[in-house]
N, C-alpha and C. Protein backbone atom coordinates (compact mmCIF):
# COMPACT_ATOMS: atom_id res chain seq x y z
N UNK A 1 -12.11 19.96 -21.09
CA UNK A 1 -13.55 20.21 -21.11
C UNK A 1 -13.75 21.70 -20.81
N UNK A 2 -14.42 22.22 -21.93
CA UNK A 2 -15.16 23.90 -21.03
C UNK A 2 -16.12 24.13 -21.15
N UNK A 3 -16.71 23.45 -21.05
CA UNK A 3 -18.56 23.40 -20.44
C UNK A 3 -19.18 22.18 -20.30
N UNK A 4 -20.28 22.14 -19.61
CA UNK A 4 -21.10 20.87 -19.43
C UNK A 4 -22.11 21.04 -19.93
N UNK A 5 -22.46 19.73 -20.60
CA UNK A 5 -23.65 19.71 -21.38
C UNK A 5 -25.30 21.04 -21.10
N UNK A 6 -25.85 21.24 -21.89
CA UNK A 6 -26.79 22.12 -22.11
C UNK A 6 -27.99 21.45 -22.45
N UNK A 7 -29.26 22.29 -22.53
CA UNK A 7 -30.41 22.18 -22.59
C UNK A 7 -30.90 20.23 -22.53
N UNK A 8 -30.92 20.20 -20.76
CA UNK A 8 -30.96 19.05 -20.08
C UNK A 8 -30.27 17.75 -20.31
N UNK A 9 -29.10 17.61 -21.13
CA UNK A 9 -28.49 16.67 -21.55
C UNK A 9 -27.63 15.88 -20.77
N UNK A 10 -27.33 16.41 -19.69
CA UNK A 10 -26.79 15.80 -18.14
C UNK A 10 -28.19 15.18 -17.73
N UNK A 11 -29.27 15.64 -17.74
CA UNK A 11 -30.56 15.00 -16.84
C UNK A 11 -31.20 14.02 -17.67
N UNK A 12 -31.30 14.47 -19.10
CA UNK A 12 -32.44 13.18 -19.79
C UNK A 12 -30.92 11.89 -20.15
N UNK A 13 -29.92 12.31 -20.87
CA UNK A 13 -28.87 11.22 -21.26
C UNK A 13 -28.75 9.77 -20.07
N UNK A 14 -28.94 10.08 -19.05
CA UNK A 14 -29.19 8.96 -18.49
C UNK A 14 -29.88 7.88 -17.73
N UNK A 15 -31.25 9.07 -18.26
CA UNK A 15 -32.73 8.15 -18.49
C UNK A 15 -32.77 7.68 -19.87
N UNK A 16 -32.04 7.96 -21.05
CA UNK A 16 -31.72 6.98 -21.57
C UNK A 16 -31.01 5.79 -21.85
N UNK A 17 -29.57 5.69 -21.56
CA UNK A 17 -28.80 4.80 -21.56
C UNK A 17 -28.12 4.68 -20.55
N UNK A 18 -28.43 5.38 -19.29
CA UNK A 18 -27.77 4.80 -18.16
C UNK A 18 -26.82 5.75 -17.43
N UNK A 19 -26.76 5.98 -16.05
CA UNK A 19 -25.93 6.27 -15.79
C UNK A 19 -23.76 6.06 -15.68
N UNK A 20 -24.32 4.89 -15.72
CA UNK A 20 -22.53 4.86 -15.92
C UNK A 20 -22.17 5.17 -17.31
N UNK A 21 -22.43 4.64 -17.95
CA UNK A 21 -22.37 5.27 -19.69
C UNK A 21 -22.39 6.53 -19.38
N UNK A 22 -23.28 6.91 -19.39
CA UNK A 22 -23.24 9.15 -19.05
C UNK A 22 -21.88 9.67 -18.28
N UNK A 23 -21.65 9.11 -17.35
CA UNK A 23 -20.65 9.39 -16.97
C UNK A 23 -19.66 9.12 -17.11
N UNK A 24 -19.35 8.10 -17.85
CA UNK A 24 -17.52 7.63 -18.96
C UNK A 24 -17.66 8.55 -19.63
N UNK A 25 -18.49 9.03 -20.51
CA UNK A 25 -19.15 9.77 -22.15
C UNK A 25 -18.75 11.21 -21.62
N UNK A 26 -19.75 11.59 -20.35
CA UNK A 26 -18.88 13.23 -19.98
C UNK A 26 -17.82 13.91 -19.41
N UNK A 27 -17.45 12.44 -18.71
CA UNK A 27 -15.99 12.86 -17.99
C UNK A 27 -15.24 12.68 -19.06
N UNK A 28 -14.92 11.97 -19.63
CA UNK A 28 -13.96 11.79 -20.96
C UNK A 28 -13.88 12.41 -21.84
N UNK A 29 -14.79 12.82 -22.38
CA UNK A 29 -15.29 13.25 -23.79
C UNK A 29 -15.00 12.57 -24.66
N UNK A 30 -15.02 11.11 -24.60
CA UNK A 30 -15.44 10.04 -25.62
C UNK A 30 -15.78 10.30 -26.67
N UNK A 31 -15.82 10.10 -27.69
CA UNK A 31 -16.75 10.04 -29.14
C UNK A 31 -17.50 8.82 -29.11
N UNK A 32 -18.39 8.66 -29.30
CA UNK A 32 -19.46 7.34 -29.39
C UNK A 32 -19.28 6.88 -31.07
N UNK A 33 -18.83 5.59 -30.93
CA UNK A 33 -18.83 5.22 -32.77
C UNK A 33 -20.86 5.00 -32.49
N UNK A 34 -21.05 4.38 -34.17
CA UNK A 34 -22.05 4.32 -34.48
C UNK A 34 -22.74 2.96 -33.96
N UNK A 35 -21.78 1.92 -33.93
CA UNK A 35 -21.86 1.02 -33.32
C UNK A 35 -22.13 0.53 -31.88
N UNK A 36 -21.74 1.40 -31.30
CA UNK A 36 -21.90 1.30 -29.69
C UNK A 36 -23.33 2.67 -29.57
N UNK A 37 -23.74 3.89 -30.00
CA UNK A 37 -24.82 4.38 -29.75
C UNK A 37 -26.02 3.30 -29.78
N UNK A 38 -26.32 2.71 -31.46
CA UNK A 38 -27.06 1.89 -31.24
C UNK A 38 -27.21 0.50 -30.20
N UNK A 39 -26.07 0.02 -29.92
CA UNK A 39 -25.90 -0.76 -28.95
C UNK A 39 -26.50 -0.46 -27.33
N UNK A 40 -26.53 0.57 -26.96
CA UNK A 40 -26.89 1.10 -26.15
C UNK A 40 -28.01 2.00 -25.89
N UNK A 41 -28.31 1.95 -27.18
CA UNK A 41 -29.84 2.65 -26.82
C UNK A 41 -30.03 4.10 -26.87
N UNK A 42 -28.43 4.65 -27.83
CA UNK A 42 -28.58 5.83 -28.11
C UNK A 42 -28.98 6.62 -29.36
N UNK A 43 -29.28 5.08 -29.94
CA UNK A 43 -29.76 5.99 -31.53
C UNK A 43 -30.79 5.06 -31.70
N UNK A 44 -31.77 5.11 -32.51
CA UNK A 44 -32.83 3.60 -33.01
C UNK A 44 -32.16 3.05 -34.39
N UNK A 45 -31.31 4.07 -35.07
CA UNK A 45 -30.77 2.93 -36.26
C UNK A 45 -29.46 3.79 -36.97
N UNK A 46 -28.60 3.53 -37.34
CA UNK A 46 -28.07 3.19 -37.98
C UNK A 46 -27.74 3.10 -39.80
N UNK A 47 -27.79 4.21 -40.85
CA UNK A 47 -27.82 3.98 -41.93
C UNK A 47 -26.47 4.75 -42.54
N UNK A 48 -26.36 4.19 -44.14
CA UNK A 48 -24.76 4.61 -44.80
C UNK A 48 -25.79 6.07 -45.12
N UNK A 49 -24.25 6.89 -44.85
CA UNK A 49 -24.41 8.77 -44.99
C UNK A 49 -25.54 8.98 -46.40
N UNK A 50 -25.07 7.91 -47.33
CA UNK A 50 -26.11 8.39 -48.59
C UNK A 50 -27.49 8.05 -48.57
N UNK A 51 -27.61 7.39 -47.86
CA UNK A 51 -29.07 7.05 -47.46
C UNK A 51 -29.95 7.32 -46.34
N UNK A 52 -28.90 8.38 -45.69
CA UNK A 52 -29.02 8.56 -44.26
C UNK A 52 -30.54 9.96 -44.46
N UNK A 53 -30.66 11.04 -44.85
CA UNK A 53 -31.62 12.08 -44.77
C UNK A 53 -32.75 11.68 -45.83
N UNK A 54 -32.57 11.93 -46.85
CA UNK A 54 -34.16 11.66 -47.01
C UNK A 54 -34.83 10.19 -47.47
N UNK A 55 -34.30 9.62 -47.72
CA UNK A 55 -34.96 7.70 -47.99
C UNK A 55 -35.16 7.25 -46.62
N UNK A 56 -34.07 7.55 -45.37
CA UNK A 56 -34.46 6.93 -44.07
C UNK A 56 -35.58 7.40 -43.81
N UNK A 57 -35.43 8.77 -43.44
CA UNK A 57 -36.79 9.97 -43.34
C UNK A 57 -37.87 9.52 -43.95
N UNK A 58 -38.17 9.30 -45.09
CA UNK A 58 -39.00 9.04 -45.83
C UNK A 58 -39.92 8.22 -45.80
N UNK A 59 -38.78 7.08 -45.39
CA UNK A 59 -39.38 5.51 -45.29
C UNK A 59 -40.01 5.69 -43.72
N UNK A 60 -39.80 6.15 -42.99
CA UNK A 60 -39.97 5.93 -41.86
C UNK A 60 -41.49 6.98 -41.54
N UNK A 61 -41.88 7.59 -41.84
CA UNK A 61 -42.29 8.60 -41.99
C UNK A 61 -43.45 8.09 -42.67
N UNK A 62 -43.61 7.64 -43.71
CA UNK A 62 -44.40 6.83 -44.35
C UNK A 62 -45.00 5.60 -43.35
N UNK A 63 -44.77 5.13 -42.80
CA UNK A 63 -45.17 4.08 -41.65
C UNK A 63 -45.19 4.21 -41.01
N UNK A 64 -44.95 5.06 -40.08
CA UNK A 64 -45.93 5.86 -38.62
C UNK A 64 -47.06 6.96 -39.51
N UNK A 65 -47.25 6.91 -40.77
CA UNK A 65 -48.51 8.23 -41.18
C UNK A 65 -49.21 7.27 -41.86
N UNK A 66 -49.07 5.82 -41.68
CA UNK A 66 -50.13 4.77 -42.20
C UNK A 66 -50.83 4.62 -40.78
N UNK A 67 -50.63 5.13 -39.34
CA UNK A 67 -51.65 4.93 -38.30
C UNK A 67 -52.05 5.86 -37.93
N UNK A 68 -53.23 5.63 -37.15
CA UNK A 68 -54.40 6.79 -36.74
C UNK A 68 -53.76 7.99 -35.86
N UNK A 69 -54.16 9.42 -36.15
CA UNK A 69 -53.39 10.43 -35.57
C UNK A 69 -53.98 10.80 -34.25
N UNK A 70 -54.59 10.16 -34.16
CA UNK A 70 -55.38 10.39 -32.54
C UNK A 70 -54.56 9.02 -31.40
N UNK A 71 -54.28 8.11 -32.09
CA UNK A 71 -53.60 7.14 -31.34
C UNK A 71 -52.33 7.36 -31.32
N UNK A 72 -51.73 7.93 -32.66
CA UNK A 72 -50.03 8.57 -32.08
C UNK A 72 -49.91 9.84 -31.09
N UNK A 73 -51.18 10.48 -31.33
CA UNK A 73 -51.18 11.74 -30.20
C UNK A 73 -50.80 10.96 -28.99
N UNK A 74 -51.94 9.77 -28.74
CA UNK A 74 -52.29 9.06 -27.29
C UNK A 74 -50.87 8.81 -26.84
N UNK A 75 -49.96 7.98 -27.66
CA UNK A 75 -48.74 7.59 -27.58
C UNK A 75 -47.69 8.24 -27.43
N UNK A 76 -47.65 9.38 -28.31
CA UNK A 76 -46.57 10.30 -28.65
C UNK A 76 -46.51 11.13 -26.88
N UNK A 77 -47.99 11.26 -26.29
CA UNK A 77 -47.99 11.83 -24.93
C UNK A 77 -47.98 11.22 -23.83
N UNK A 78 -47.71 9.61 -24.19
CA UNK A 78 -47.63 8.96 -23.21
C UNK A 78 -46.09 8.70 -23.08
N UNK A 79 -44.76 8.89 -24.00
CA UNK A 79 -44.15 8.66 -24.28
C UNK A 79 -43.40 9.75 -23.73
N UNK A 80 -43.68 10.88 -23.90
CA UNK A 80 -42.85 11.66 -23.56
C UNK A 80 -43.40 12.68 -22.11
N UNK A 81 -44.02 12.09 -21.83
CA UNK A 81 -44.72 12.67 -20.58
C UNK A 81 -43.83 11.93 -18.74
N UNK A 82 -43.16 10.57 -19.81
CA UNK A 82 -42.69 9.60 -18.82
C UNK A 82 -41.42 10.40 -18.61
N UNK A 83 -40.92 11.36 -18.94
CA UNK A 83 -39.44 12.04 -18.61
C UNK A 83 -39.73 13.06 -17.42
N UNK A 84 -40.85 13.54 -17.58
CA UNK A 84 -41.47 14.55 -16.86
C UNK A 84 -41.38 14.35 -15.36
N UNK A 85 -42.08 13.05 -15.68
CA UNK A 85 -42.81 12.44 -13.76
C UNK A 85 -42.46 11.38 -13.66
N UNK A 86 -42.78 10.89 -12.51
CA UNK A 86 -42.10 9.94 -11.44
C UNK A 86 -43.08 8.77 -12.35
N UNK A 87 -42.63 7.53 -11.98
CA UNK A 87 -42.87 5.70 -13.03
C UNK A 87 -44.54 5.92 -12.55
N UNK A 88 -44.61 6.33 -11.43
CA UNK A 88 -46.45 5.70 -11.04
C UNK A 88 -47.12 6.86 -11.71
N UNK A 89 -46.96 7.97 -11.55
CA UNK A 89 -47.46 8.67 -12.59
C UNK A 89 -47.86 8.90 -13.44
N UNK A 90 -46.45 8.29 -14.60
CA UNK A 90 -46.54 8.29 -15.69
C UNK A 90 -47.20 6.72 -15.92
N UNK A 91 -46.93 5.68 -15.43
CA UNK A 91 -48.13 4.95 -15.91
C UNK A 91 -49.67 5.04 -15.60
N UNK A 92 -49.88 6.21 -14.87
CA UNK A 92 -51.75 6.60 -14.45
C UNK A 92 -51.81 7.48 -16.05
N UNK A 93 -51.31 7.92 -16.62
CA UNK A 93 -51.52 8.80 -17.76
C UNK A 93 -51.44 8.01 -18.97
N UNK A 94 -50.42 6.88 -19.20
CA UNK A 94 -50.69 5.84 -19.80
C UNK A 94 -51.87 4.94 -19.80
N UNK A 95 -52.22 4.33 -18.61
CA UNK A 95 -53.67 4.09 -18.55
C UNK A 95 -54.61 4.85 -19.11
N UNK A 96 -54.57 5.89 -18.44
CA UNK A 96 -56.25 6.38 -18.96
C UNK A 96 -55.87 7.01 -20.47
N UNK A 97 -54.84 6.97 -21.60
CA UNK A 97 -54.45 6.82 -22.85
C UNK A 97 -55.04 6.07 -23.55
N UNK A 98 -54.77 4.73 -22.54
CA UNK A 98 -54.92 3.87 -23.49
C UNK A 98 -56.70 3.37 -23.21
N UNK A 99 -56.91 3.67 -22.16
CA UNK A 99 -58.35 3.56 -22.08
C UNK A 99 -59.13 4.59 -22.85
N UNK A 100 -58.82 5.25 -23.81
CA UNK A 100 -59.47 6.58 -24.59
C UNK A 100 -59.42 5.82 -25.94
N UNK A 101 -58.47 4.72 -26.05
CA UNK A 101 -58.11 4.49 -27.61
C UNK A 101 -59.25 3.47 -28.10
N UNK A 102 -59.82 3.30 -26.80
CA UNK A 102 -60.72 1.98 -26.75
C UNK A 102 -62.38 2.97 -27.52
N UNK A 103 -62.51 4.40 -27.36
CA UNK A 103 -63.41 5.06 -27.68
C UNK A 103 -63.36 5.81 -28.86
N UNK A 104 -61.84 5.16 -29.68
CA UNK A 104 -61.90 6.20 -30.92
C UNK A 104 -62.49 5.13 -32.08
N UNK A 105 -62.77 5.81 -33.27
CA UNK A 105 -63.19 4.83 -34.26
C UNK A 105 -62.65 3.77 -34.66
N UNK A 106 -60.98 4.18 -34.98
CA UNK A 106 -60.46 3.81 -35.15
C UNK A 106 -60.39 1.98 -34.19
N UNK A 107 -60.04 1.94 -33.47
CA UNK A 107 -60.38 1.28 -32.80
C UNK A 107 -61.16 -0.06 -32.67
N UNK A 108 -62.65 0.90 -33.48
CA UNK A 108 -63.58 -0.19 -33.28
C UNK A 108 -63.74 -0.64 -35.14
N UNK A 109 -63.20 -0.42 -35.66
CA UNK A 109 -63.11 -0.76 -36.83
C UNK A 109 -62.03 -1.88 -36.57
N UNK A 110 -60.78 -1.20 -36.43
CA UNK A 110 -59.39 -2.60 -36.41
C UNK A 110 -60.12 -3.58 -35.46
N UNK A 111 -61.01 -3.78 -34.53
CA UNK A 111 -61.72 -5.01 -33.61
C UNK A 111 -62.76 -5.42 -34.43
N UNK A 112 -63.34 -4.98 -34.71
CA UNK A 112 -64.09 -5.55 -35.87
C UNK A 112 -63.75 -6.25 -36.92
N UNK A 113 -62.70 -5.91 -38.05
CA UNK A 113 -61.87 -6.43 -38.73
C UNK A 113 -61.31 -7.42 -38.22
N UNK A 114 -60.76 -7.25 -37.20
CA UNK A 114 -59.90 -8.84 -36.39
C UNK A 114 -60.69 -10.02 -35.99
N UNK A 115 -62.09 -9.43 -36.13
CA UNK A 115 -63.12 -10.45 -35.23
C UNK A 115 -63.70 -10.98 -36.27
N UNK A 116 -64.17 -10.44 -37.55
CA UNK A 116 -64.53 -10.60 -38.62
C UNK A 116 -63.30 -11.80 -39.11
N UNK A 117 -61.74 -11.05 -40.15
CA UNK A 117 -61.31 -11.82 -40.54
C UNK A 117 -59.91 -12.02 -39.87
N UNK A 118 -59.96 -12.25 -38.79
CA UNK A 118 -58.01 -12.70 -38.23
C UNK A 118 -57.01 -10.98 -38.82
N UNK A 119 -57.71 -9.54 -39.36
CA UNK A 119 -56.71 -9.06 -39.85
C UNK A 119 -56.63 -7.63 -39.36
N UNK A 120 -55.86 -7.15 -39.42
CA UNK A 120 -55.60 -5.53 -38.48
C UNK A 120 -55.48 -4.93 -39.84
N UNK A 121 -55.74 -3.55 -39.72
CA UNK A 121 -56.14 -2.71 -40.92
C UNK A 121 -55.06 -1.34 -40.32
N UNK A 122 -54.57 -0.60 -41.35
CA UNK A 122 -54.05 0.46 -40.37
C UNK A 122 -55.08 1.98 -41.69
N UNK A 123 -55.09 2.74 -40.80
CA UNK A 123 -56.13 3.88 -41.10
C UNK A 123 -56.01 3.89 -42.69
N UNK A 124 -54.74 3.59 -43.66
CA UNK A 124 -54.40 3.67 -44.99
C UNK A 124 -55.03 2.71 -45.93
N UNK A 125 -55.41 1.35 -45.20
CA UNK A 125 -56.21 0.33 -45.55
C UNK A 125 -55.39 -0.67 -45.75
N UNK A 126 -53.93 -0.44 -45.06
CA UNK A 126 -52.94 -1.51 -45.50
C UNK A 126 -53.33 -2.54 -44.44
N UNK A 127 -53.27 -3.67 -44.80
CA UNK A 127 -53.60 -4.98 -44.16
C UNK A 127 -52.46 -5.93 -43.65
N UNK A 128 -52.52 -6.43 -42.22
CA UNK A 128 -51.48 -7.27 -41.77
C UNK A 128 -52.42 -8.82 -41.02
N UNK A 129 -51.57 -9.54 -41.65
CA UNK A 129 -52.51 -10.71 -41.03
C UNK A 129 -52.29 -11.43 -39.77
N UNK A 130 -53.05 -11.95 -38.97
CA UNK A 130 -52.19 -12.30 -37.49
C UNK A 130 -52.21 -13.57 -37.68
């Protein structure tokens, strides 16, 4: 080994998957197959190399930009705000998030729609039925 991890990768790596994992992974210098990252909560998926950059990208990308950008803000900062600060914290900032989402349009349209016909709408007009 001749160096230790950089730009916080000793501190966040095992607020994601754990401390003992972090520490087999840096004392060793392990290679992680693909199989065990996802297993553990170090990747969200998994695809073959030819399909891996732009169809994953693509697809994925396409279905988080079918929902409202004021509610992924809400999320996207509730999400990553939880690395920052301590659990009670970060759920007082989650709260009052999610108590804001209750005042966007968005909002009162998808409750309306659900109350109307059983169906959630996402900002694109794509329809899911409950």
């Amino acid at each position: 080994m001749k160096f230790i991890p950089g730009f916080g990768g000793s501190q966040r790596l095992p607020r994601l998957v754990g401390l003992g994992i972090v520490k087999e992974f840096l004392y060793t210098g392990r290679n992680v197959t693909a199989e065990e990252a996802i297993h553990i909560g170090l990747v969200d998926s998994v695809v073959p190399a030819a399909f891996l950059m732009m169809d994953a990208t693509i697809k994925t990308a396409k279905q988080i930009s079918c929902y409202s950008e004021i509610i992924l803000l809400y999320l996207k900062t509730a999400v990553n705000r939880r690395a920052d600060i301590d659990l009670y914290r970060s759920m007082d900032i989650e709260k009052d998030l999610f108590e804001l989402c209750f005042a966007t349009k968005n909002h009162l349209e998808g409750c309306n729609a659900f109350l109307e016909n059983g169906l959630l709408f996402s900002r694109t007009g794509k329809v899911a039925e409950l």
